[in-house]
PDB file of N, CA and C in Angstrom:
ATOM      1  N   UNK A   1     116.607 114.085 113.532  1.00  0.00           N
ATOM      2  CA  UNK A   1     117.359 114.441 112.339  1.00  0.00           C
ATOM      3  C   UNK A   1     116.433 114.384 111.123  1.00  0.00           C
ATOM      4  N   UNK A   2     116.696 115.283 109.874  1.00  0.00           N
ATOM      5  CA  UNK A   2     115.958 115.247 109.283  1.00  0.00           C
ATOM      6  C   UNK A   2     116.569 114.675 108.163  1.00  0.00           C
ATOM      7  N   UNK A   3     116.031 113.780 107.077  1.00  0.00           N
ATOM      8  CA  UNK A   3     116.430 112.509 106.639  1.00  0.00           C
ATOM      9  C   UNK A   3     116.162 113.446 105.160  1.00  0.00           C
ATOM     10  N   UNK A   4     115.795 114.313 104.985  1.00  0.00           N
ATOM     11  CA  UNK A   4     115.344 114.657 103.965  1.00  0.00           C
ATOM     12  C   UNK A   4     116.272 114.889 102.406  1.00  0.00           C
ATOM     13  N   UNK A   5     117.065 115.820 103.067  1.00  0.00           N
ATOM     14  CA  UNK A   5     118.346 115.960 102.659  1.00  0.00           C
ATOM     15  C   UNK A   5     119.541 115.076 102.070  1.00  0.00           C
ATOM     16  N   UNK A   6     119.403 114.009 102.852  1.00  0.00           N
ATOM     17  CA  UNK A   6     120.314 112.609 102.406  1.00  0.00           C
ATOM     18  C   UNK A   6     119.282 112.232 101.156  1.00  0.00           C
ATOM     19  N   UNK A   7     118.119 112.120 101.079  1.00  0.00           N
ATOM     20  CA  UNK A   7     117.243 111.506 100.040  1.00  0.00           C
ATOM     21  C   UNK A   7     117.081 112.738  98.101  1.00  0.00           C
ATOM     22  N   UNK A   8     117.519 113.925  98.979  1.00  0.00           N
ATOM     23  CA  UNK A   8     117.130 114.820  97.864  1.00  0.00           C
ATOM     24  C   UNK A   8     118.558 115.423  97.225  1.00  0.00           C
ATOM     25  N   UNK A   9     119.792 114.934  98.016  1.00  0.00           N
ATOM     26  CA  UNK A   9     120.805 115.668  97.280  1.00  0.00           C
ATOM     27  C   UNK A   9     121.057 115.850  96.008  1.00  0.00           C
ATOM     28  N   UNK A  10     121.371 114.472  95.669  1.00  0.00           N
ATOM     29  CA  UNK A  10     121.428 113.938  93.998  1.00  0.00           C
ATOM     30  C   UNK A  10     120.528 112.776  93.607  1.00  0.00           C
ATOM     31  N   UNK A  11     120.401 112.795  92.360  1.00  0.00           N
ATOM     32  CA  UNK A  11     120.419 111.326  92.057  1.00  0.00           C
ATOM     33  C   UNK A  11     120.612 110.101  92.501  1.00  0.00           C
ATOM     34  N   UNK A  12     120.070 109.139  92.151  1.00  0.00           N
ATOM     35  CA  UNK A  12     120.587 107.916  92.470  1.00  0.00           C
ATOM     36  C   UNK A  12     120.072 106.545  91.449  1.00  0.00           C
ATOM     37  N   UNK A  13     121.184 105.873  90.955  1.00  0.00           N
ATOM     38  CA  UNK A  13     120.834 104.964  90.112  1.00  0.00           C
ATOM     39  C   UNK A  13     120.466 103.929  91.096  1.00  0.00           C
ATOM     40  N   UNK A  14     119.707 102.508  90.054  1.00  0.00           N
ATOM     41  CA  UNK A  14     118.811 101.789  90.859  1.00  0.00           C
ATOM     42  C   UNK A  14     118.974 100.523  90.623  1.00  0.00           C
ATOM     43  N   UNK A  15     119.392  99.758  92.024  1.00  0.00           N
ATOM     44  CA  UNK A  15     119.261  98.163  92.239  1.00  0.00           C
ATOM     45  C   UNK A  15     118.466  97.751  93.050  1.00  0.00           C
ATOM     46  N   UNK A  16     117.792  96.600  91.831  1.00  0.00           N
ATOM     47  CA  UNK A  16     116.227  95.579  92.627  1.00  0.00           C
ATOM     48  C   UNK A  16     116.376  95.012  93.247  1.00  0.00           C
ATOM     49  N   UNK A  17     116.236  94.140  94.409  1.00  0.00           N
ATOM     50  CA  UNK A  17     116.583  92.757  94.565  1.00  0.00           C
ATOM     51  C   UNK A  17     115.517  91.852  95.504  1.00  0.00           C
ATOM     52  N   UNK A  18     115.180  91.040  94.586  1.00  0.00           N
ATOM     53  CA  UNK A  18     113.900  90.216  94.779  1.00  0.00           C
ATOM     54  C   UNK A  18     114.014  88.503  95.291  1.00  0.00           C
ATOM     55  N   UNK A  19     113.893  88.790  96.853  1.00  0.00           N
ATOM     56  CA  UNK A  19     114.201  87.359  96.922  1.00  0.00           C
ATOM     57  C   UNK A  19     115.838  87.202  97.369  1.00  0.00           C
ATOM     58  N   UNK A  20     116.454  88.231  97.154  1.00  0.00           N
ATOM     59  CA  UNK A  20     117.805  88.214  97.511  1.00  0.00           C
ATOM     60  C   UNK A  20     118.645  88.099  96.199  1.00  0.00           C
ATOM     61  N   UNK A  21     117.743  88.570  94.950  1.00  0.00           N
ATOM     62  CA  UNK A  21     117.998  88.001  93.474  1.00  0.00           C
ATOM     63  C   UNK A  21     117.757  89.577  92.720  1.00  0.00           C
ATOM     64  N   UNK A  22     118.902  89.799  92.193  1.00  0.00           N
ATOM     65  CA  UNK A  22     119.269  91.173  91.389  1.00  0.00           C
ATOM     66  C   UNK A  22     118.154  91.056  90.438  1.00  0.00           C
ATOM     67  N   UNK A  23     116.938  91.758  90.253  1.00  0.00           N
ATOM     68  CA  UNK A  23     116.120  91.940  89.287  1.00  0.00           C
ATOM     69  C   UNK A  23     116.213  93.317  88.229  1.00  0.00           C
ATOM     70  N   UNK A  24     117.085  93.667  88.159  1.00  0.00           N
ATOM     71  CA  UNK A  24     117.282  95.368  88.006  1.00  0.00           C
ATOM     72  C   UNK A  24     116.956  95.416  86.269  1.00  0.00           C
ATOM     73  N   UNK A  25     116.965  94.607  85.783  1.00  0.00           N
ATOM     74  CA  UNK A  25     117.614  94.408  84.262  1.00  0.00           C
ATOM     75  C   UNK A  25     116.029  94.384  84.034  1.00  0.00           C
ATOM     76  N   UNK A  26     115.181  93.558  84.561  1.00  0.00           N
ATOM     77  CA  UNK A  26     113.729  93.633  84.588  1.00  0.00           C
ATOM     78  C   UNK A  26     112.980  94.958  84.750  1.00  0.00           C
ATOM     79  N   UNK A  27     113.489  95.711  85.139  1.00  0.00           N
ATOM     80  CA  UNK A  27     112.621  96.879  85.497  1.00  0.00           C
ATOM     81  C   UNK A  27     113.197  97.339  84.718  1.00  0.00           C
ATOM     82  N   UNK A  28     112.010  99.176  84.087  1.00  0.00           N
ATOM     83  CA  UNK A  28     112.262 100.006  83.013  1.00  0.00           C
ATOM     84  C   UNK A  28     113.177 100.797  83.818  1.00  0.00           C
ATOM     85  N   UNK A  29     112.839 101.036  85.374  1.00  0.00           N
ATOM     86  CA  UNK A  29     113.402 101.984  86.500  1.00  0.00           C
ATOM     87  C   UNK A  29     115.034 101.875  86.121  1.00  0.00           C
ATOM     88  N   UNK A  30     115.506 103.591  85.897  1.00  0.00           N
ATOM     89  CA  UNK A  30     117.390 102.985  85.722  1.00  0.00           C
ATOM     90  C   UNK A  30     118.032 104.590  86.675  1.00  0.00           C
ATOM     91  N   UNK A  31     116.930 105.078  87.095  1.00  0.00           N
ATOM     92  CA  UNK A  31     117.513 106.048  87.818  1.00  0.00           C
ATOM     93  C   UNK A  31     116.041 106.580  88.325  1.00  0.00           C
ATOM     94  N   UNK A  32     116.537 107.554  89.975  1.00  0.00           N
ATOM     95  CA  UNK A  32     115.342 108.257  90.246  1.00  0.00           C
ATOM     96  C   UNK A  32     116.132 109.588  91.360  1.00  0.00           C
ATOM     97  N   UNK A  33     115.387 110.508  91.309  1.00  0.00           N
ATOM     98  CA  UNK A  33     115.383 111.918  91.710  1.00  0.00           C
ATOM     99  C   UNK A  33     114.292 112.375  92.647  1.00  0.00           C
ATOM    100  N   UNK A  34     114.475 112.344  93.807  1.00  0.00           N
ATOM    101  CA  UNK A  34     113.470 112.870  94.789  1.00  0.00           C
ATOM    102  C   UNK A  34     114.262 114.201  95.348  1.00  0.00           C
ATOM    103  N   UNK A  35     112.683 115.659  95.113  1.00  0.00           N
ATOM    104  CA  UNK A  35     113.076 116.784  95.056  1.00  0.00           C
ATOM    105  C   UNK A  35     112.727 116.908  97.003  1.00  0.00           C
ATOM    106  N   UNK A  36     113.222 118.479  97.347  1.00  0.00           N
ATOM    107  CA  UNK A  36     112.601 118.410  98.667  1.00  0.00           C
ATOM    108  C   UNK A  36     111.379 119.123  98.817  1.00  0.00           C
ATOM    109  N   UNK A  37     110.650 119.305  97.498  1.00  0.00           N
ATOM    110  CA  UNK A  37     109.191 119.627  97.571  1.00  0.00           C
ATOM    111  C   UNK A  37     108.063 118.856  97.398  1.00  0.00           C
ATOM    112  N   UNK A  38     108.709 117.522  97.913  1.00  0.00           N
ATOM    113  CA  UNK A  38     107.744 115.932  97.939  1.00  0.00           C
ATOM    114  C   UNK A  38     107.463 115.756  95.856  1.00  0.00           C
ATOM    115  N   UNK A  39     107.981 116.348  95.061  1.00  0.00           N
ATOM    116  CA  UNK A  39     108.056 115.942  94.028  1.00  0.00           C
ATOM    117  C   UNK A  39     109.353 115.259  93.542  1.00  0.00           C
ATOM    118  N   UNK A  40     109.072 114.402  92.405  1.00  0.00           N
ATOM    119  CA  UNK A  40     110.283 113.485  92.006  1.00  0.00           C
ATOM    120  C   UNK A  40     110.362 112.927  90.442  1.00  0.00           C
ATOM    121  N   UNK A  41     111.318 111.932  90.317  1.00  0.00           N
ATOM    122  CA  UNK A  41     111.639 111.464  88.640  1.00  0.00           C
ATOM    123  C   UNK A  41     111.795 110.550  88.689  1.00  0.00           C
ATOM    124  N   UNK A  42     111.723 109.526  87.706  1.00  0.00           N
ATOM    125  CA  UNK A  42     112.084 108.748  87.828  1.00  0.00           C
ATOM    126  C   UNK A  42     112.656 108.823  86.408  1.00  0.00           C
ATOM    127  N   UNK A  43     113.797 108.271  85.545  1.00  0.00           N
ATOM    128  CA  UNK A  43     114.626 108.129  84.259  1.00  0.00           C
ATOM    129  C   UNK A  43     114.304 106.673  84.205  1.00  0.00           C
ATOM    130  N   UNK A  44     114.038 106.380  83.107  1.00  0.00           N
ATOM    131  CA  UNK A  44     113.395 104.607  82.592  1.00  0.00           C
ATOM    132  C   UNK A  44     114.780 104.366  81.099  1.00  0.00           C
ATOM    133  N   UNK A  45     114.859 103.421  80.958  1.00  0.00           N
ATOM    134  CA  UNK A  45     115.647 102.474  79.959  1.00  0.00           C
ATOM    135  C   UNK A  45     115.555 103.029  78.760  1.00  0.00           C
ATOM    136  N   UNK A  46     114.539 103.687  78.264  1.00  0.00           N
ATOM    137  CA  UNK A  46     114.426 104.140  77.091  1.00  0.00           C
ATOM    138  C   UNK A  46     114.654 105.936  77.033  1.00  0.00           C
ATOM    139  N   UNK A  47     115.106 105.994  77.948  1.00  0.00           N
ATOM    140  CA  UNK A  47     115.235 107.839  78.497  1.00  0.00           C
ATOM    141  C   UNK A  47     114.355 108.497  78.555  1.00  0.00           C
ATOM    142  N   UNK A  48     113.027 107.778  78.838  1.00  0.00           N
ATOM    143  CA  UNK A  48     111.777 108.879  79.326  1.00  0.00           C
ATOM    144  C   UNK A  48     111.955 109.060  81.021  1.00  0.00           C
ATOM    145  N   UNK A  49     111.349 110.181  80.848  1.00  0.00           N
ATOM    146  CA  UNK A  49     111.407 110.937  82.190  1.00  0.00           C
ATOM    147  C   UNK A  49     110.054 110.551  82.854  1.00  0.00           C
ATOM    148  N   UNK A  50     109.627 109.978  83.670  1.00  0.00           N
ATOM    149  CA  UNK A  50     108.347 109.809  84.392  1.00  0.00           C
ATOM    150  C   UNK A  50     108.293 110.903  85.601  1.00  0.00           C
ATOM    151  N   UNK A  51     107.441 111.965  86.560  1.00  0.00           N
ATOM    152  CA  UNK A  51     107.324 112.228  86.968  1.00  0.00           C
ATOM    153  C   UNK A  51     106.364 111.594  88.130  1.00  0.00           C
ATOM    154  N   UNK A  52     106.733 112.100  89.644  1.00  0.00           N
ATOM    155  CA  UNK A  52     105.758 111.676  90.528  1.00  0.00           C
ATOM    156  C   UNK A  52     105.898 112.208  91.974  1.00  0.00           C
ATOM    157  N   UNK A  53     105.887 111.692  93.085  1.00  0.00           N
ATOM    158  CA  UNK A  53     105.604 112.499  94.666  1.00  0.00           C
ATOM    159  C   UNK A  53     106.163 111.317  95.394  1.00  0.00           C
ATOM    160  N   UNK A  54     106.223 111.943  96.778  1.00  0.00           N
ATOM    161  CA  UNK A  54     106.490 111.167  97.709  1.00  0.00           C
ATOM    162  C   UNK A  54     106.596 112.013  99.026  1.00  0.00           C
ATOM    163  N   UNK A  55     106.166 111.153 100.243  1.00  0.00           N
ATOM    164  CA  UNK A  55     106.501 112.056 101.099  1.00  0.00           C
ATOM    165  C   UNK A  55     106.920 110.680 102.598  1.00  0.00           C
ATOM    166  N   UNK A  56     107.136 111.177 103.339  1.00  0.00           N
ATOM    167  CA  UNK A  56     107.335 110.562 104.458  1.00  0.00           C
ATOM    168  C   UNK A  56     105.911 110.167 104.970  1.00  0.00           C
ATOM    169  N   UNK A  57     105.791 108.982 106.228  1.00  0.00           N
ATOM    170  CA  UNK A  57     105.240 108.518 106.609  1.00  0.00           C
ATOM    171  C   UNK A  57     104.770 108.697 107.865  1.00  0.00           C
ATOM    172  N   UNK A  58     105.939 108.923 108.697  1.00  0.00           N
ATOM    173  CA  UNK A  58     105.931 109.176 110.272  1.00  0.00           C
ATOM    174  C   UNK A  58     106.865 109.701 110.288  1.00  0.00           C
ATOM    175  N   UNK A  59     106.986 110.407 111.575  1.00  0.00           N
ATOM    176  CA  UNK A  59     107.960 111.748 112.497  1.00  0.00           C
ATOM    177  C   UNK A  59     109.229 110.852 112.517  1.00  0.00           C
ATOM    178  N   UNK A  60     109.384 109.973 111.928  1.00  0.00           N
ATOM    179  CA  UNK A  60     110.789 108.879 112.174  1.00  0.00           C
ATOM    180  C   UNK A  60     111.776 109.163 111.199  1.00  0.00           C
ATOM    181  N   UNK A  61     110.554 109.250 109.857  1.00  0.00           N
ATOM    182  CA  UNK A  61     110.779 109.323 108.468  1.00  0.00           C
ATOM    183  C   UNK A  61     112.048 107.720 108.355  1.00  0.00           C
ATOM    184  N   UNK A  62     110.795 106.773 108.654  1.00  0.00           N
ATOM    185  CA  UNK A  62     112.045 105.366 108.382  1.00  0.00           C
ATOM    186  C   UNK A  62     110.776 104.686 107.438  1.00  0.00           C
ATOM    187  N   UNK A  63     109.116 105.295 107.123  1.00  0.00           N
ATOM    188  CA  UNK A  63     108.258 104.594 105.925  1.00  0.00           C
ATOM    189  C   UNK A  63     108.152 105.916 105.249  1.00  0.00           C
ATOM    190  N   UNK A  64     108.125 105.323 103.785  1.00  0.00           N
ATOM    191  CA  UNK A  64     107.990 106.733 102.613  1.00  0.00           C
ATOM    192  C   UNK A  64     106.888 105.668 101.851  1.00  0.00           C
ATOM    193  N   UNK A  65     106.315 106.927 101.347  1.00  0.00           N
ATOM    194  CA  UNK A  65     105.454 106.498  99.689  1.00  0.00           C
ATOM    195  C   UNK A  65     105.589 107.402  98.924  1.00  0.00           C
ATOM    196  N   UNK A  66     105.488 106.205  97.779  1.00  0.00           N
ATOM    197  CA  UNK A  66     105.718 106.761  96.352  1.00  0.00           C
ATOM    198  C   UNK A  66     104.876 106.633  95.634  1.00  0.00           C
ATOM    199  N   UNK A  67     104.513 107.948  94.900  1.00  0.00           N
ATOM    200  CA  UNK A  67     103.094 108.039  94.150  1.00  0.00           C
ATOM    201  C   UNK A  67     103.782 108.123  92.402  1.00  0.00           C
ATOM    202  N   UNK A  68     103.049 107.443  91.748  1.00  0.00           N
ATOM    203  CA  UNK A  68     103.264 107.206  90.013  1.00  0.00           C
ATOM    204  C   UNK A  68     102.480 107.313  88.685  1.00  0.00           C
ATOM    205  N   UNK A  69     102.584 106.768  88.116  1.00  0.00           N
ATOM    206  CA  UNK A  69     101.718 106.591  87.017  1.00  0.00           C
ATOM    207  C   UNK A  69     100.990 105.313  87.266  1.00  0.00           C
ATOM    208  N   UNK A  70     101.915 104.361  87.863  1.00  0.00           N
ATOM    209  CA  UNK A  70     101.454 103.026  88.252  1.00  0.00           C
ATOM    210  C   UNK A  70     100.625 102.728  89.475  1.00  0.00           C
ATOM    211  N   UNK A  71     100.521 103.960  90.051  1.00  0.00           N
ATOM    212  CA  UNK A  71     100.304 103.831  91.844  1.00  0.00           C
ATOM    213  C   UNK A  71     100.762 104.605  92.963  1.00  0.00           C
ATOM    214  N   UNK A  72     100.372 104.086  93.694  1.00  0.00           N
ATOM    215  CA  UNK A  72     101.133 104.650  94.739  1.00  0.00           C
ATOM    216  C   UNK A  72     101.925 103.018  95.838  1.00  0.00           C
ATOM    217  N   UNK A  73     102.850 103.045  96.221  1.00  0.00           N
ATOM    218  CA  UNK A  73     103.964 102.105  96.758  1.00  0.00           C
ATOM    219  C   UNK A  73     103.959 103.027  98.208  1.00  0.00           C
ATOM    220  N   UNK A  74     104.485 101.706  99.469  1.00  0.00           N
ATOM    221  CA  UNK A  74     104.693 102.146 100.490  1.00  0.00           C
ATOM    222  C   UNK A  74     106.141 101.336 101.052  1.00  0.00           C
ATOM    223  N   UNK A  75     107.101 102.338 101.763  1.00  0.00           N
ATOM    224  CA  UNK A  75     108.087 101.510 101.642  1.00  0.00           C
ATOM    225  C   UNK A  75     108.818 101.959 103.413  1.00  0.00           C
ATOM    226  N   UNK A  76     109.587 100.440 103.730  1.00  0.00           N
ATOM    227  CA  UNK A  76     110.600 101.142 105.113  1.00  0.00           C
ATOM    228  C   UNK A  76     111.714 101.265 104.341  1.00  0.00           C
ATOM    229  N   UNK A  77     112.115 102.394 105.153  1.00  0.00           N
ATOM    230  CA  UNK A  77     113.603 103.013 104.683  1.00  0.00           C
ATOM    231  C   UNK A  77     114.494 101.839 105.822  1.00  0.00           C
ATOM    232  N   UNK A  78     115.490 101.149 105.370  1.00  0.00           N
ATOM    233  CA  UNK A  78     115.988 100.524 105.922  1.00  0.00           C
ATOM    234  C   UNK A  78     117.328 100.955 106.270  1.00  0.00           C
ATOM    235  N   UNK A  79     117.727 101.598 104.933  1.00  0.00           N
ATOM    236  CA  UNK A  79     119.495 102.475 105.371  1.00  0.00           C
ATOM    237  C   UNK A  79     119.172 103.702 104.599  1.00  0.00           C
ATOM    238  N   UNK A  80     120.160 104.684 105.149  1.00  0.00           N
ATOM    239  CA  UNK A  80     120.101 105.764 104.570  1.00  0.00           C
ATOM    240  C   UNK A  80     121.101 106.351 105.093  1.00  0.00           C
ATOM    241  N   UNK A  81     121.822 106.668 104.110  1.00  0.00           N
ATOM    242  CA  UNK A  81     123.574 107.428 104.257  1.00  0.00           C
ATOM    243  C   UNK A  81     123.667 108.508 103.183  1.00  0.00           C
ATOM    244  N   UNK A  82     125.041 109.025 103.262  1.00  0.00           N
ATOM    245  CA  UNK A  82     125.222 109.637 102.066  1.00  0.00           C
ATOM    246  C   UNK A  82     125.493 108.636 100.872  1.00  0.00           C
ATOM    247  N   UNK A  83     126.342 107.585 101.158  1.00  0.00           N
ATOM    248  CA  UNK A  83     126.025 106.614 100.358  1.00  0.00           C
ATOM    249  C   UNK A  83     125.294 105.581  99.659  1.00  0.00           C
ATOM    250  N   UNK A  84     124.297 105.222 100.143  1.00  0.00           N
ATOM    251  CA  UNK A  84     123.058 104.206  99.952  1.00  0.00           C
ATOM    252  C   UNK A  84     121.917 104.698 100.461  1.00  0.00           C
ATOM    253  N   UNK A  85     121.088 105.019  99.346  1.00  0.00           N
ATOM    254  CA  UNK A  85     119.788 104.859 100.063  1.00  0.00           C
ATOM    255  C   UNK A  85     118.536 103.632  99.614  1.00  0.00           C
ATOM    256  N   UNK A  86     118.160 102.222 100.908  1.00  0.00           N
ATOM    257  CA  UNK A  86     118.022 101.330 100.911  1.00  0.00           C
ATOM    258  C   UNK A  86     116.638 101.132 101.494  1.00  0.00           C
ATOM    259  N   UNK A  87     115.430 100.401 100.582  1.00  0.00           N
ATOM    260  CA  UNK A  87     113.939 101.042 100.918  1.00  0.00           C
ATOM    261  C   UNK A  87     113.304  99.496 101.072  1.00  0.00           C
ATOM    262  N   UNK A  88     112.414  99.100 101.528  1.00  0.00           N
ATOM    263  CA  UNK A  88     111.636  97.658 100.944  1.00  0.00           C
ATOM    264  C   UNK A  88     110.445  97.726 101.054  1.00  0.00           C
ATOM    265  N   UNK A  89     109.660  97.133  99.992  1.00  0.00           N
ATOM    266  CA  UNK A  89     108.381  97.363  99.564  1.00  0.00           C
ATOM    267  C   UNK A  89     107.247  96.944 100.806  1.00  0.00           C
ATOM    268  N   UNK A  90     106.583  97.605 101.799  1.00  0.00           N
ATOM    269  CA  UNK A  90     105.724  97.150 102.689  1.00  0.00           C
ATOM    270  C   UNK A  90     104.959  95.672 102.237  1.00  0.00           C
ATOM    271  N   UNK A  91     104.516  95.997 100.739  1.00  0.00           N
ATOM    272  CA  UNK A  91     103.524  94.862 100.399  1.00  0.00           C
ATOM    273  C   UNK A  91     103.758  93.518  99.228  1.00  0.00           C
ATOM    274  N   UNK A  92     105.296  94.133  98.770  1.00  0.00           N
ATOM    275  CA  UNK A  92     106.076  92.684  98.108  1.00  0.00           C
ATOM    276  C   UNK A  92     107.631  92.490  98.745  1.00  0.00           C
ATOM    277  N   UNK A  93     107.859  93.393  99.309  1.00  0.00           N
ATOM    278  CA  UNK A  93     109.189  92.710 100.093  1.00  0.00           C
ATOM    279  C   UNK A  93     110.271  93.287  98.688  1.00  0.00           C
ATOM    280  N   UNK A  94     110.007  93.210  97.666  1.00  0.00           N
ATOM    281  CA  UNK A  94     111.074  93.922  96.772  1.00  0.00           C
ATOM    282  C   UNK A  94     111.876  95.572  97.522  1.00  0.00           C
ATOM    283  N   UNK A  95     113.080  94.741  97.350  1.00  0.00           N
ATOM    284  CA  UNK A  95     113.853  95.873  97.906  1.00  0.00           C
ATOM    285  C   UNK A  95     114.807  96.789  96.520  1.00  0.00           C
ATOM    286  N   UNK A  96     114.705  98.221  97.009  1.00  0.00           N
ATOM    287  CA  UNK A  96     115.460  98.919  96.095  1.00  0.00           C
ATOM    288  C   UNK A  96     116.895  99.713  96.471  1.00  0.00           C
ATOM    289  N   UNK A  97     117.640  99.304  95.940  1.00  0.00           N
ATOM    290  CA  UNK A  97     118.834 100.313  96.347  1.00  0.00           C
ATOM    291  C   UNK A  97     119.203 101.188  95.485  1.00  0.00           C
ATOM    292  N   UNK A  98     119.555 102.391  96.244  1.00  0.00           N
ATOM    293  CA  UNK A  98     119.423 103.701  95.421  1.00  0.00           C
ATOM    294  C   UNK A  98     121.136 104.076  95.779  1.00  0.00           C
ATOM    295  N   UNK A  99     121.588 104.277  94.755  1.00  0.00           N
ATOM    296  CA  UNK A  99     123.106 104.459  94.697  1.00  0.00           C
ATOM    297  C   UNK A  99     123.468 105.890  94.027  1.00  0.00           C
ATOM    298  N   UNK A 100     124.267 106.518  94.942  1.00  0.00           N
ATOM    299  CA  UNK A 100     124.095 108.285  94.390  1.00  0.00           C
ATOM    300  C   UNK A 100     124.920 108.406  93.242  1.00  0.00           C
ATOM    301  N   UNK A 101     124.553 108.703  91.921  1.00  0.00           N
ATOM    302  CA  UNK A 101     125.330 108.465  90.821  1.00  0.00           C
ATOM    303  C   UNK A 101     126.850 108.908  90.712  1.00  0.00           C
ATOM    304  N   UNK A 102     127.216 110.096  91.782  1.00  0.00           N
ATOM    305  CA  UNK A 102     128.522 110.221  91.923  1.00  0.00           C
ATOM    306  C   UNK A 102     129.364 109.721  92.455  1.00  0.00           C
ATOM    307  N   UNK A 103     129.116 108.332  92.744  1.00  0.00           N
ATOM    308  CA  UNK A 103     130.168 107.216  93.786  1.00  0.00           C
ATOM    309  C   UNK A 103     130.676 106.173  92.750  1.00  0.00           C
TER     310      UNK A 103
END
C-alpha cells in the first residue's frame, strides 16, 4: 500500500511529546504540509511559512526524513490513518503527532 496519500492529503496541525510530556507550546512548529512531490511546509507561531522535502526511507515507507533549514531529521512512522499521522525521532525519541486540521 502506498502510504503516500494518507501523508499528503491535507494539512496537519502539530503535537510534541517528549518523554511522554506535551512540548508543543515550545516549538515554533504549529502546522505542516507534505506535498506528493517529496516537497513540504511547515507554518511556525509567528505565520512564517518555512519550506522543505522529505521522502520515504524503505519500500515499507514506516522511516521518513525530513529535510529543513535546520537539517535534515530521520523518523519511524509509527501510525498512520486518515486520522493521525504519528512519527518518532530515530535520534531523540521526540515524537510528533500530526492531526489533519479538518477533525
Amino acid at each position: 500500500m502506498d502510504r503516500t496519500n494518507l501523508i499528503t492529503a491535507q494539512p496537519f496541525d502539530v503535537r510534541i511529546l517528549s518523554n511522554g510530556r506535551d512540548i508543543s507550546e515550545k516549538s515554533p512548529i504549529v502546522q505542516v504540509h507534505y506535498h506528493a512531490d517529496g516537497s513540504g511546509s511547515r507554518t511556525l507561531r509567528d505565520g512564517s511559512v518555512v519550506a522543505g522535502r522529505w521522502q520515504f526511507l524503505n519500500p515499507q515507507q514506516t522511516q521518513i526524513e525530513v529535510n529543513g533549514p535546520e537539517g535534515t531529521s530521520r523518523w519511524v512512522v509509527v501510525e498512520l490513518s486518515d486520522r493521525i499521522y504519528r512519527k518518532v525521532d530515530i535520534d531523540t525519541g521526540v515524537e510528533f503527532l500530526h492531526l489533519p486540521q479538518d477533525r
